[in-house]
PDB file of N, CA and C in Angstrom:
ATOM      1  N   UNK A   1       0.841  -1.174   0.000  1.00  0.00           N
ATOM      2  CA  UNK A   1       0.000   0.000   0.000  1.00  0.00           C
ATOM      3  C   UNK A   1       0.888   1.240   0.000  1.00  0.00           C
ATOM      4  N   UNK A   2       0.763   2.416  -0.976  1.00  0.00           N
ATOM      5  CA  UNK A   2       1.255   3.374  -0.697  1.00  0.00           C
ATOM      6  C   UNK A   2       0.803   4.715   0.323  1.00  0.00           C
ATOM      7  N   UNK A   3       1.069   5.040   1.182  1.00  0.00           N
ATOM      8  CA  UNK A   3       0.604   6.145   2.099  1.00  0.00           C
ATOM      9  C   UNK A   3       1.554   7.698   1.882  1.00  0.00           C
ATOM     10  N   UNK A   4       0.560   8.454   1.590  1.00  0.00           N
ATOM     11  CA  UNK A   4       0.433   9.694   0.940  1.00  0.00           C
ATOM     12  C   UNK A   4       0.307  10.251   2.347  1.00  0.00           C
ATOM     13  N   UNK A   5       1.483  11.405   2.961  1.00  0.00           N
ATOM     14  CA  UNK A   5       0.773  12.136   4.558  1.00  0.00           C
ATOM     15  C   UNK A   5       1.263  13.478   3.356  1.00  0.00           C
ATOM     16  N   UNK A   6       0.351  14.423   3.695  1.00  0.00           N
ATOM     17  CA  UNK A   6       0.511  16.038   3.603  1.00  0.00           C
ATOM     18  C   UNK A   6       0.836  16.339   4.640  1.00  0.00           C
ATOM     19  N   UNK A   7       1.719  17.648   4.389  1.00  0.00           N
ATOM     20  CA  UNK A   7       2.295  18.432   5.921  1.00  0.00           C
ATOM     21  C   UNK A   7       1.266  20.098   5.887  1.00  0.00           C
ATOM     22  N   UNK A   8       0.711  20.160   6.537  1.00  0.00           N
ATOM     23  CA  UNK A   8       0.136  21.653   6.523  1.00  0.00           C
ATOM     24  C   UNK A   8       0.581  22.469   7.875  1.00  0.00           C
ATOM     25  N   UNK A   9       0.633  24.044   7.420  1.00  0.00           N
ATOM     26  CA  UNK A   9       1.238  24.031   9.438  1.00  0.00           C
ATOM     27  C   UNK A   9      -0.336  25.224   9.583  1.00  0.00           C
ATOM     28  N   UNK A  10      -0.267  25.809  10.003  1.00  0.00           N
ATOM     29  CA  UNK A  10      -1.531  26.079  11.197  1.00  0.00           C
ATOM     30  C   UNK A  10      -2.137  26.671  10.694  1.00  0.00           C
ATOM     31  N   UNK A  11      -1.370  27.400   9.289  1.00  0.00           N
ATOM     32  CA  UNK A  11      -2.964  28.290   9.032  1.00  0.00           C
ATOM     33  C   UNK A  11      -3.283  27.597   7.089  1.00  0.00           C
ATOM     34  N   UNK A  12      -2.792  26.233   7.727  1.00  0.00           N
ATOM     35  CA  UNK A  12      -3.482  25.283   6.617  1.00  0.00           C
ATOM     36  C   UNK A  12      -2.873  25.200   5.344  1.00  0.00           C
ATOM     37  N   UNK A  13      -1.376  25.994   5.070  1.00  0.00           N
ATOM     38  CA  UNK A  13      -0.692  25.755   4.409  1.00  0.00           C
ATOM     39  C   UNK A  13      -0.315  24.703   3.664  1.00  0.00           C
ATOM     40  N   UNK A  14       0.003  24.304   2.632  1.00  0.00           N
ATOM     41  CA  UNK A  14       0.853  22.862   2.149  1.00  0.00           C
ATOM     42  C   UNK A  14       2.488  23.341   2.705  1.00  0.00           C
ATOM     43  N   UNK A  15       3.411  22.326   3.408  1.00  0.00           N
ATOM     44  CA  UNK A  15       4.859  22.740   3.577  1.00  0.00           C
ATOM     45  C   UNK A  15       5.360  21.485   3.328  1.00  0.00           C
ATOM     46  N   UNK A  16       4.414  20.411   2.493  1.00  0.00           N
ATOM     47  CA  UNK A  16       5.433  19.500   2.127  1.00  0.00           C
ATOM     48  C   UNK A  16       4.358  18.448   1.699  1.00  0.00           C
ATOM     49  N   UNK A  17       5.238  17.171   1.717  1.00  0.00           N
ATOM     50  CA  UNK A  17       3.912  15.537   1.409  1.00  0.00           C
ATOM     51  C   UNK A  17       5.541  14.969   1.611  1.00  0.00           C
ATOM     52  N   UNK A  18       5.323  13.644   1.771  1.00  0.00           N
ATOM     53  CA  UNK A  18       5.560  12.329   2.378  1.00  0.00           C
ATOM     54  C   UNK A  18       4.706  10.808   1.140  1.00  0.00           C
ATOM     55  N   UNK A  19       5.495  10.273   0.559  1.00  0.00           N
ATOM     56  CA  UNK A  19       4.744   8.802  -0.106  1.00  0.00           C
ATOM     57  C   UNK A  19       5.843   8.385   0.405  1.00  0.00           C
ATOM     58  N   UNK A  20       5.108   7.172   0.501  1.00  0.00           N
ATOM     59  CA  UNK A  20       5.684   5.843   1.074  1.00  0.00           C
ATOM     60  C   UNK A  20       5.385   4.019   0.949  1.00  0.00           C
ATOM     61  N   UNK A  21       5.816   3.825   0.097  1.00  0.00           N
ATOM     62  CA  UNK A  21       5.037   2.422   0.079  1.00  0.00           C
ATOM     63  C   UNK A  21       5.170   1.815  -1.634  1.00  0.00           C
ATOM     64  N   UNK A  22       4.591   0.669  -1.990  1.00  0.00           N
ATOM     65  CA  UNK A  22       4.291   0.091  -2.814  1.00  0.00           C
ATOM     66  C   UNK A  22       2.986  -0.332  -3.128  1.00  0.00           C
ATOM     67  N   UNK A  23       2.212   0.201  -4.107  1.00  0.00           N
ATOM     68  CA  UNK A  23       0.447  -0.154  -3.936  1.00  0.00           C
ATOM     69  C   UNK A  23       0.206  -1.544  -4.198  1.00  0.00           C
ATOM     70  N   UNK A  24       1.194  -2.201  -4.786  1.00  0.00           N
ATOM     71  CA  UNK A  24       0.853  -3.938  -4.817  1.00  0.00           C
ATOM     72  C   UNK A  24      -0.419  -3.984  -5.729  1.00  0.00           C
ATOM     73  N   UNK A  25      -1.090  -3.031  -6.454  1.00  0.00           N
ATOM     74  CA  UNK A  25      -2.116  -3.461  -7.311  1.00  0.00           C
ATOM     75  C   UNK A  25      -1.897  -4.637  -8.229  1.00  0.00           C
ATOM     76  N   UNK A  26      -0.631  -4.935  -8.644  1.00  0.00           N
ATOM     77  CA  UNK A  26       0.190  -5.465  -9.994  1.00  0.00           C
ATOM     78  C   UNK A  26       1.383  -5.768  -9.577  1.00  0.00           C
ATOM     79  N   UNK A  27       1.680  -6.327 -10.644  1.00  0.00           N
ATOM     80  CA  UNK A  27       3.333  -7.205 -10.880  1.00  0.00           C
ATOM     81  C   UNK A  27       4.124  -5.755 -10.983  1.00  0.00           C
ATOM     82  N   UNK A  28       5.347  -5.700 -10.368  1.00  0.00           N
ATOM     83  CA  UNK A  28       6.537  -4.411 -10.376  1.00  0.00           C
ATOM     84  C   UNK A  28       6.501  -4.311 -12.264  1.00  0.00           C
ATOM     85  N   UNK A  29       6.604  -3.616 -12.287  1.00  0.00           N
ATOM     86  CA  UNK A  29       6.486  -2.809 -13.932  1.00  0.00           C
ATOM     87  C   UNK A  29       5.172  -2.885 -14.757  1.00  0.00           C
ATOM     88  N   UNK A  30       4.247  -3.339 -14.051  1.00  0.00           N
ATOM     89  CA  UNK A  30       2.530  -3.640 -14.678  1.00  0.00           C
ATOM     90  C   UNK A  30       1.925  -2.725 -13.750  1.00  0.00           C
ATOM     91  N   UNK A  31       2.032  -2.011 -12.347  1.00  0.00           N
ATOM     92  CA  UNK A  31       1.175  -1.385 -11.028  1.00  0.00           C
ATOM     93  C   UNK A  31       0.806  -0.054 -11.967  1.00  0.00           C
ATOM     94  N   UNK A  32      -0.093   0.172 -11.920  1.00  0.00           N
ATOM     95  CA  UNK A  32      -0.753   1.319 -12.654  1.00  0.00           C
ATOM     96  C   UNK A  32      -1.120   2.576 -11.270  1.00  0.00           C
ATOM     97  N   UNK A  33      -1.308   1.903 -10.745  1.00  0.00           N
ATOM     98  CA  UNK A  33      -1.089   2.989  -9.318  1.00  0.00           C
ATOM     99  C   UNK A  33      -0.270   3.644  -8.910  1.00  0.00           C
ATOM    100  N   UNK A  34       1.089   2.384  -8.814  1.00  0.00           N
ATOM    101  CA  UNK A  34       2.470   3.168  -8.362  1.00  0.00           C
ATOM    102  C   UNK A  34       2.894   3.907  -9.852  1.00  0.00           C
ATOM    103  N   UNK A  35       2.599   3.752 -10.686  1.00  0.00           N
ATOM    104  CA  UNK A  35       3.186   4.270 -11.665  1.00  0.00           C
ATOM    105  C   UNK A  35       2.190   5.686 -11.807  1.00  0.00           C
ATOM    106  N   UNK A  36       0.955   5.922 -11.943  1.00  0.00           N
ATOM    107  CA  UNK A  36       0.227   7.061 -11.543  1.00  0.00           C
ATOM    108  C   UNK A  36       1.163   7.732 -10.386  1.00  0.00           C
ATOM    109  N   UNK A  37       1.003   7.266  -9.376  1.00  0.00           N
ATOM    110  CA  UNK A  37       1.349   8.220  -8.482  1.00  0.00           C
ATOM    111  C   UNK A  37       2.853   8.786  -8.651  1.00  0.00           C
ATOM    112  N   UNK A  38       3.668   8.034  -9.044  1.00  0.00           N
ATOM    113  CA  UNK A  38       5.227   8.410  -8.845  1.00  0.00           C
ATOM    114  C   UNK A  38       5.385   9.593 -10.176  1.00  0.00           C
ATOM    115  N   UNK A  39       3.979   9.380 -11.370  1.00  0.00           N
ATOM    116  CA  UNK A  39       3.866  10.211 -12.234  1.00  0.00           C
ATOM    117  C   UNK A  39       3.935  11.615 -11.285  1.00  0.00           C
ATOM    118  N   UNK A  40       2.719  11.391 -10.633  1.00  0.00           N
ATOM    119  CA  UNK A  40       2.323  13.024  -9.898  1.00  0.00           C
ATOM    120  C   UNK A  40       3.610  13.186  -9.004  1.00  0.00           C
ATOM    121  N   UNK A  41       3.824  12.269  -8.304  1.00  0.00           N
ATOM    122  CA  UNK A  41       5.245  13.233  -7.499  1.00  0.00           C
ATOM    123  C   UNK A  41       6.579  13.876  -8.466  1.00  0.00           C
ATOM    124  N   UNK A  42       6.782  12.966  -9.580  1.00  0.00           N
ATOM    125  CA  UNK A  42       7.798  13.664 -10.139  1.00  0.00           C
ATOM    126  C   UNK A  42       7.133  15.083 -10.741  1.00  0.00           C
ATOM    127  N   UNK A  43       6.250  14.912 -11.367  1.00  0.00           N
ATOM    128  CA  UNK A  43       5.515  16.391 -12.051  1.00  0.00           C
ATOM    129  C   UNK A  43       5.482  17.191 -10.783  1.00  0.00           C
ATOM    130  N   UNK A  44       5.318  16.846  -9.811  1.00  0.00           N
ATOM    131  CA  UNK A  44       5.006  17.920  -9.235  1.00  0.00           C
ATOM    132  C   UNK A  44       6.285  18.549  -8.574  1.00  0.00           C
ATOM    133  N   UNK A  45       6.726  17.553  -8.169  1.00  0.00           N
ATOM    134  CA  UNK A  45       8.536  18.129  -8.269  1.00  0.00           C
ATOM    135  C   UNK A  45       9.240  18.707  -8.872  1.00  0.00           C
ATOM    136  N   UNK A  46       8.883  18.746 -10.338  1.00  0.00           N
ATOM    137  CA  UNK A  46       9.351  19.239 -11.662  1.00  0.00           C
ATOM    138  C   UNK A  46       9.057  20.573 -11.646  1.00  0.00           C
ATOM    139  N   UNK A  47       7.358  20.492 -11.264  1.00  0.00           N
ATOM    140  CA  UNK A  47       6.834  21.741 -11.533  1.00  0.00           C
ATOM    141  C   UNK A  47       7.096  22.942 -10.304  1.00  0.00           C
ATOM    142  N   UNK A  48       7.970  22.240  -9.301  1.00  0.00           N
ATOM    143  CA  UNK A  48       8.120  23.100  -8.473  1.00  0.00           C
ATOM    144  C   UNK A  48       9.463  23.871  -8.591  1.00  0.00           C
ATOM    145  N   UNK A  49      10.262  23.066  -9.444  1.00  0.00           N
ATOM    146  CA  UNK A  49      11.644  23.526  -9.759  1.00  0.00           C
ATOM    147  C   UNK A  49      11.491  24.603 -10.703  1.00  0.00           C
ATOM    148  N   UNK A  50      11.115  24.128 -11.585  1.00  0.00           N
ATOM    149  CA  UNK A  50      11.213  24.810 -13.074  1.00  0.00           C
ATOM    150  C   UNK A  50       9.974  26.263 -13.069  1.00  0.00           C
ATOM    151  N   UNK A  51       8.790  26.186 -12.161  1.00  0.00           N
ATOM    152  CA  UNK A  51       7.834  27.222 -12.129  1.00  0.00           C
ATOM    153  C   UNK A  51       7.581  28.295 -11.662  1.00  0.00           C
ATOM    154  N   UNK A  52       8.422  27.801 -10.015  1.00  0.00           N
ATOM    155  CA  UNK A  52       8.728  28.620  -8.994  1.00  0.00           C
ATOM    156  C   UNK A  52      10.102  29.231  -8.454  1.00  0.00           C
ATOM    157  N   UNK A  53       9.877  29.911  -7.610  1.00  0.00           N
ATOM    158  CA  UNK A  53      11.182  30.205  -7.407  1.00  0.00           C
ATOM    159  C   UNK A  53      11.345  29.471  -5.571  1.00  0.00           C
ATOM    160  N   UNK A  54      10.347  28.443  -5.668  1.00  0.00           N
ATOM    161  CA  UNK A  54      10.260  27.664  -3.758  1.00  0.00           C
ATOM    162  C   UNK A  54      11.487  27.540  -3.555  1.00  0.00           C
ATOM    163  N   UNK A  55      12.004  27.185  -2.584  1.00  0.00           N
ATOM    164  CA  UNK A  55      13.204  26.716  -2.000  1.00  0.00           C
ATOM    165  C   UNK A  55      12.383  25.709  -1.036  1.00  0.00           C
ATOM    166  N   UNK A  56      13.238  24.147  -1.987  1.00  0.00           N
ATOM    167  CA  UNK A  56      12.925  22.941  -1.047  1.00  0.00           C
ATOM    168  C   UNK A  56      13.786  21.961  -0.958  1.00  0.00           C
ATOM    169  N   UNK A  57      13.511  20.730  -0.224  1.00  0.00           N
ATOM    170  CA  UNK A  57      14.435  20.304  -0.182  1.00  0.00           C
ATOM    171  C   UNK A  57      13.326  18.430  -0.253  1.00  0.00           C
ATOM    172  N   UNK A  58      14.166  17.661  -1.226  1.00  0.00           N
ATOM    173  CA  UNK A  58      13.522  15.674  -1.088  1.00  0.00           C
ATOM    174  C   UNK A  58      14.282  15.428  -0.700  1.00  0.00           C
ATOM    175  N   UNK A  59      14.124  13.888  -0.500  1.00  0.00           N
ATOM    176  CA  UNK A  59      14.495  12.831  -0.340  1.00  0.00           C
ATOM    177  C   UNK A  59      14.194  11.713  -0.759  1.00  0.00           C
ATOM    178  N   UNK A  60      14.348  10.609  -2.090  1.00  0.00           N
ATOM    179  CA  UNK A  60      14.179   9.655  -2.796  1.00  0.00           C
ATOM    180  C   UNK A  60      14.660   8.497  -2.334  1.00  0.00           C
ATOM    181  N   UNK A  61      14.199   7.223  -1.978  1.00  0.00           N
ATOM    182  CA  UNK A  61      14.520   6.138  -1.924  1.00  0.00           C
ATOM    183  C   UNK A  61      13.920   5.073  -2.785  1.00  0.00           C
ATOM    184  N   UNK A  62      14.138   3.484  -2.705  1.00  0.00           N
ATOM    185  CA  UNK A  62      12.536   2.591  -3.444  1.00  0.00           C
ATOM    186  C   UNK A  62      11.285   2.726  -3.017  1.00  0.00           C
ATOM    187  N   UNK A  63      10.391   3.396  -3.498  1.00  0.00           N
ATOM    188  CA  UNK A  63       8.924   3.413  -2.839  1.00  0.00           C
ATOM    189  C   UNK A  63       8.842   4.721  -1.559  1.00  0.00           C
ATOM    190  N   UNK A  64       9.625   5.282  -2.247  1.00  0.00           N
ATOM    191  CA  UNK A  64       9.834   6.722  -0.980  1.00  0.00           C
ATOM    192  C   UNK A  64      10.403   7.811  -1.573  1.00  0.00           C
ATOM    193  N   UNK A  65       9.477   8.608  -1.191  1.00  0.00           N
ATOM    194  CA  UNK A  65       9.944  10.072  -1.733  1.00  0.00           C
ATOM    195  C   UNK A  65       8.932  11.549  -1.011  1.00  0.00           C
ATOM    196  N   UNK A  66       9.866  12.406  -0.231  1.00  0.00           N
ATOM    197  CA  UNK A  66       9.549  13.138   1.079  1.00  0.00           C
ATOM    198  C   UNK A  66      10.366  14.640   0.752  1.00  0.00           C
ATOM    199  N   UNK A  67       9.177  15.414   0.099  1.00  0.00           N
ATOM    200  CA  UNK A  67       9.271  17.030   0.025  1.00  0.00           C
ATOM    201  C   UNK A  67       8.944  18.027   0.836  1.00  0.00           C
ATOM    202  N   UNK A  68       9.992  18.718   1.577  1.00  0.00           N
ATOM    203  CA  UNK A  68       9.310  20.410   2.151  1.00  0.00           C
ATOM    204  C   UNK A  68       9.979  21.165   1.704  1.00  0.00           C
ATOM    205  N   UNK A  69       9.010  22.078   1.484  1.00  0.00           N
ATOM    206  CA  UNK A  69       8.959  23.515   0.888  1.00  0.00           C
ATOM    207  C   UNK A  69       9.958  24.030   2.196  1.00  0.00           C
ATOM    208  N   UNK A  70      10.822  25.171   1.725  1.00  0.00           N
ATOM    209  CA  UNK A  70      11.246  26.263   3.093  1.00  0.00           C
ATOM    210  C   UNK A  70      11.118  27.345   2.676  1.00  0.00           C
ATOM    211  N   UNK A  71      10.531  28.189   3.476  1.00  0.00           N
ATOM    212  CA  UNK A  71      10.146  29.896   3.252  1.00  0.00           C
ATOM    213  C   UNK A  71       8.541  29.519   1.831  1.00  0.00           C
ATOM    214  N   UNK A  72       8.524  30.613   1.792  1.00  0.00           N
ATOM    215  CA  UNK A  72       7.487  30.788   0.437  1.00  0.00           C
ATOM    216  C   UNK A  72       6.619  30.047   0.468  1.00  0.00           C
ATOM    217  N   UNK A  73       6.190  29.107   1.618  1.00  0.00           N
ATOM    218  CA  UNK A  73       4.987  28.270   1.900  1.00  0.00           C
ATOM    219  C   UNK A  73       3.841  28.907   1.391  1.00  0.00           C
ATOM    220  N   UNK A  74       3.909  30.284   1.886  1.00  0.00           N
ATOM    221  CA  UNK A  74       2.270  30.835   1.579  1.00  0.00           C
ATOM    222  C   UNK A  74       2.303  31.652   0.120  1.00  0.00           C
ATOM    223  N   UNK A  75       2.996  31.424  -0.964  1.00  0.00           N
ATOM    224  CA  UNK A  75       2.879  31.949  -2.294  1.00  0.00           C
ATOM    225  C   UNK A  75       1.973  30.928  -3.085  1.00  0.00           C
ATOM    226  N   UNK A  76       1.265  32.062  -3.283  1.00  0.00           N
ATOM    227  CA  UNK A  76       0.046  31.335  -4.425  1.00  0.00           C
ATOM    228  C   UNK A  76       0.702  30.075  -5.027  1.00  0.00           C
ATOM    229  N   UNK A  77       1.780  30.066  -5.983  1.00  0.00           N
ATOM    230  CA  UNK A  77       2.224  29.003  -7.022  1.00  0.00           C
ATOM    231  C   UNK A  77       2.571  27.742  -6.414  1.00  0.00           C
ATOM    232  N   UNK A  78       3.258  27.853  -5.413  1.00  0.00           N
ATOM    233  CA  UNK A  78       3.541  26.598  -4.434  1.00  0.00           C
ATOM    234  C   UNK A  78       2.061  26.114  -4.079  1.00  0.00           C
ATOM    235  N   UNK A  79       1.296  26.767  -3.489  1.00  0.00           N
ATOM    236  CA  UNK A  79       0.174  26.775  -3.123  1.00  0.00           C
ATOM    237  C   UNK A  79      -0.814  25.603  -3.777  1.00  0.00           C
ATOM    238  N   UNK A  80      -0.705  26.546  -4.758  1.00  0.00           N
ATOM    239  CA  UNK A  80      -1.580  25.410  -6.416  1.00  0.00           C
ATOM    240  C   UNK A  80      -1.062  24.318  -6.598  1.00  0.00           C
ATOM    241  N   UNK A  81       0.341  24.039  -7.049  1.00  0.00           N
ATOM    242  CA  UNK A  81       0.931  23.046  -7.370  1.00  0.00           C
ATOM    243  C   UNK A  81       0.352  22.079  -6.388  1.00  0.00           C
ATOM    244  N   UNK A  82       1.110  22.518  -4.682  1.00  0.00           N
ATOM    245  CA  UNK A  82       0.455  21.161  -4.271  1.00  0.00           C
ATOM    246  C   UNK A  82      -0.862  20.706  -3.606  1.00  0.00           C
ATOM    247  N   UNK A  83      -1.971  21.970  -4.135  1.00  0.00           N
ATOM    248  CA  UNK A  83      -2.936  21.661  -3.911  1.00  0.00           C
ATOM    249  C   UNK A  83      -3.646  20.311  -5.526  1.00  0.00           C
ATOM    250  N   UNK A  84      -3.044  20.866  -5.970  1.00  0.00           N
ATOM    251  CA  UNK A  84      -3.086  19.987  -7.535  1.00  0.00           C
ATOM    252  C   UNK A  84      -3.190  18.706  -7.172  1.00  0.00           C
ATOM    253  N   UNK A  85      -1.358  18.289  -6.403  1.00  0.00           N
ATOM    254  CA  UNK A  85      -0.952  17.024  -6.189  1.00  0.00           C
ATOM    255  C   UNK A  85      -1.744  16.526  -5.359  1.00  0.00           C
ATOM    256  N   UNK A  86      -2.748  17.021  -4.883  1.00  0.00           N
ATOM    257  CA  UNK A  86      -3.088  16.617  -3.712  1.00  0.00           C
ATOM    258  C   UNK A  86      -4.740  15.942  -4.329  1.00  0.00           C
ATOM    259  N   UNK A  87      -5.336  17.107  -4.902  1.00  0.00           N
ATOM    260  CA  UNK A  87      -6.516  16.940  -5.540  1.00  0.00           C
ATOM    261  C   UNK A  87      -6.200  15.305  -6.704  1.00  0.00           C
ATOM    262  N   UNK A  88      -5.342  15.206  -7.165  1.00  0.00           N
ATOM    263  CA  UNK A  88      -4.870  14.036  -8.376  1.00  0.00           C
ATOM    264  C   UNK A  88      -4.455  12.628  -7.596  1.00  0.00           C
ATOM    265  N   UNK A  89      -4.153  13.058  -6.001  1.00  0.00           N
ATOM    266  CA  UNK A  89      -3.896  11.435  -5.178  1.00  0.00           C
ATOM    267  C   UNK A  89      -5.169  11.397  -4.690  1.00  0.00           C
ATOM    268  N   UNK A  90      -5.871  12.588  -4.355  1.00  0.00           N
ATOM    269  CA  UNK A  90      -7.583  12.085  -3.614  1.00  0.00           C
ATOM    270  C   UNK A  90      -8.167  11.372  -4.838  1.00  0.00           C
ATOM    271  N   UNK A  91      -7.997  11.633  -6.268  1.00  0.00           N
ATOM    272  CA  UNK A  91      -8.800  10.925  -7.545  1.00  0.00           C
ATOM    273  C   UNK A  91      -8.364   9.187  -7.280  1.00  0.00           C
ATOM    274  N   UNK A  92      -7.034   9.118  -7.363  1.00  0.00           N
ATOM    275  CA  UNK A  92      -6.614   7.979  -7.691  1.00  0.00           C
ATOM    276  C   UNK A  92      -7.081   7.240  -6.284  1.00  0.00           C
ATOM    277  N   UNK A  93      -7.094   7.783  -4.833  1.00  0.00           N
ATOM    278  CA  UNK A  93      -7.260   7.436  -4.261  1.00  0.00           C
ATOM    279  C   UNK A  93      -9.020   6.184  -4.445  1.00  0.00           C
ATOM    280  N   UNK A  94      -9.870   7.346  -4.824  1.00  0.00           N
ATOM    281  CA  UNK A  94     -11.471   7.554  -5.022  1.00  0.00           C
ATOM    282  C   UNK A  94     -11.468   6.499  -5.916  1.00  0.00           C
ATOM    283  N   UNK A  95     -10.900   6.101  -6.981  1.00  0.00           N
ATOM    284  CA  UNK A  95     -11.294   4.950  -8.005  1.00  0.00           C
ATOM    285  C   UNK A  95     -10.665   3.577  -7.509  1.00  0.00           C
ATOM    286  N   UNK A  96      -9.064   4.057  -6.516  1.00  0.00           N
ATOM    287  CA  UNK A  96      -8.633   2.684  -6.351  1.00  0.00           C
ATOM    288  C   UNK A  96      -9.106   1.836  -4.844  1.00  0.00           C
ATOM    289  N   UNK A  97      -9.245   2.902  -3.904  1.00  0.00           N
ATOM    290  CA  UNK A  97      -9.603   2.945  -2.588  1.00  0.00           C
ATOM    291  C   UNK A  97      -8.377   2.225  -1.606  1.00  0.00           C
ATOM    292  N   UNK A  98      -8.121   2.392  -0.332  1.00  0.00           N
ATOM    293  CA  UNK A  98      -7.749   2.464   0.430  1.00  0.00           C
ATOM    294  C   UNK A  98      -7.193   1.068   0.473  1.00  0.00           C
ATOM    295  N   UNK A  99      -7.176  -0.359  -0.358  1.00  0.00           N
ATOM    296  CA  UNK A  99      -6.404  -1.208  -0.341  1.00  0.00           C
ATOM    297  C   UNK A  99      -5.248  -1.000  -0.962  1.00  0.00           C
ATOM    298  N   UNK A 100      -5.101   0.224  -2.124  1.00  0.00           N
ATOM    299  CA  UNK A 100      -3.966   0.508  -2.527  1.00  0.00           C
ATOM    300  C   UNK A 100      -2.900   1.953  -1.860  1.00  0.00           C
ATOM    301  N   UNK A 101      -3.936   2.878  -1.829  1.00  0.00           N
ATOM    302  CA  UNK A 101      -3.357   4.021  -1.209  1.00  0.00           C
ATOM    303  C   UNK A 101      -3.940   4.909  -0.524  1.00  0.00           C
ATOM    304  N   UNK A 102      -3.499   4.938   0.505  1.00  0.00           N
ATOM    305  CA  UNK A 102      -4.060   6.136   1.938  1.00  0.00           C
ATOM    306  C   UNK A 102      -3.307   7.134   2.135  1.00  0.00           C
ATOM    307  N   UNK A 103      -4.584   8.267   2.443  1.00  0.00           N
ATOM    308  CA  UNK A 103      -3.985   9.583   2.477  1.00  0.00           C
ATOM    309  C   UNK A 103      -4.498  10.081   4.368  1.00  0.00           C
ATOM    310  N   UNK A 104      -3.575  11.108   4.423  1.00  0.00           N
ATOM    311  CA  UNK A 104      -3.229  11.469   6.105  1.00  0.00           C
ATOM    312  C   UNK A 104      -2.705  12.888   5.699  1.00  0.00           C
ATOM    313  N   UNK A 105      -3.294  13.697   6.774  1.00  0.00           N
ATOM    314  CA  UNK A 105      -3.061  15.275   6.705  1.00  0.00           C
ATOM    315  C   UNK A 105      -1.829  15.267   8.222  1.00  0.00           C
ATOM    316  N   UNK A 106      -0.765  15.790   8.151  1.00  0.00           N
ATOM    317  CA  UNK A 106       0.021  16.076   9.665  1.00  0.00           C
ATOM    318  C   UNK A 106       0.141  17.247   9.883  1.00  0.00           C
ATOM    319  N   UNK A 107      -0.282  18.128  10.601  1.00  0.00           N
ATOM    320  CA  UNK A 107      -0.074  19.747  11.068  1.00  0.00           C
ATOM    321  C   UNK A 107       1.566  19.909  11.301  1.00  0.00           C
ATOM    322  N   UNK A 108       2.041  20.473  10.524  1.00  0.00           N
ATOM    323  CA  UNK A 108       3.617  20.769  11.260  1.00  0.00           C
ATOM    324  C   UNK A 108       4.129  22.048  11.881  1.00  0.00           C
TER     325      UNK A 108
END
């Protein structure tokens, strides 16, 4: 199962996300899930480099990959982006349901 946590801090910000896991829908190079989702984290990673001017910082492993934003939390563009990413794992979430991937909000 892959688990999706968002980081928001108090006045409901996005300052990061957290995946973790393997959705096991499929055989490793057939999972249409993990491959959806690792779609949206790289795009959205992409789109945070190349769109914005955020200052952040990942961390990539197998089945792991853990972004925060520093400073510029509350600029519109950061904002969108990972309200985007967020809106595109609740979809995948909604069609595949909670045997493949769960989502969790953490206040930081």
């Amino acid at each position: 199962m892959i688990e999706v946590v968002f980081y928001k801090n108090k006045r409901s910000r996005f300052t990061g996300f957290t995946v973790n896991g393997h959705a096991g829908y499929a055989e490793e190079g057939e999972d249409i899930v993990c491959a959806a989702v690792s779609a949206l984290v790289y795009s959205t990673e992409n789109a945070l480099d190349k769109l914005t001017n955020a200052r952040y910082s990942y961390g990539v492993d197998d089945g792991y990959f853990d972004l925060n934003v520093k400073g510029l939390r509350s600029r519109h563009d950061v904002q969108l982006l990972l309200k985007a990413f967020e809106i595109s794992i609740i979809d995948i979430n909604n069609k595949y349901g909670d045997k493949y991937l769960t989502i969790s909000y953490e206040e930081v």
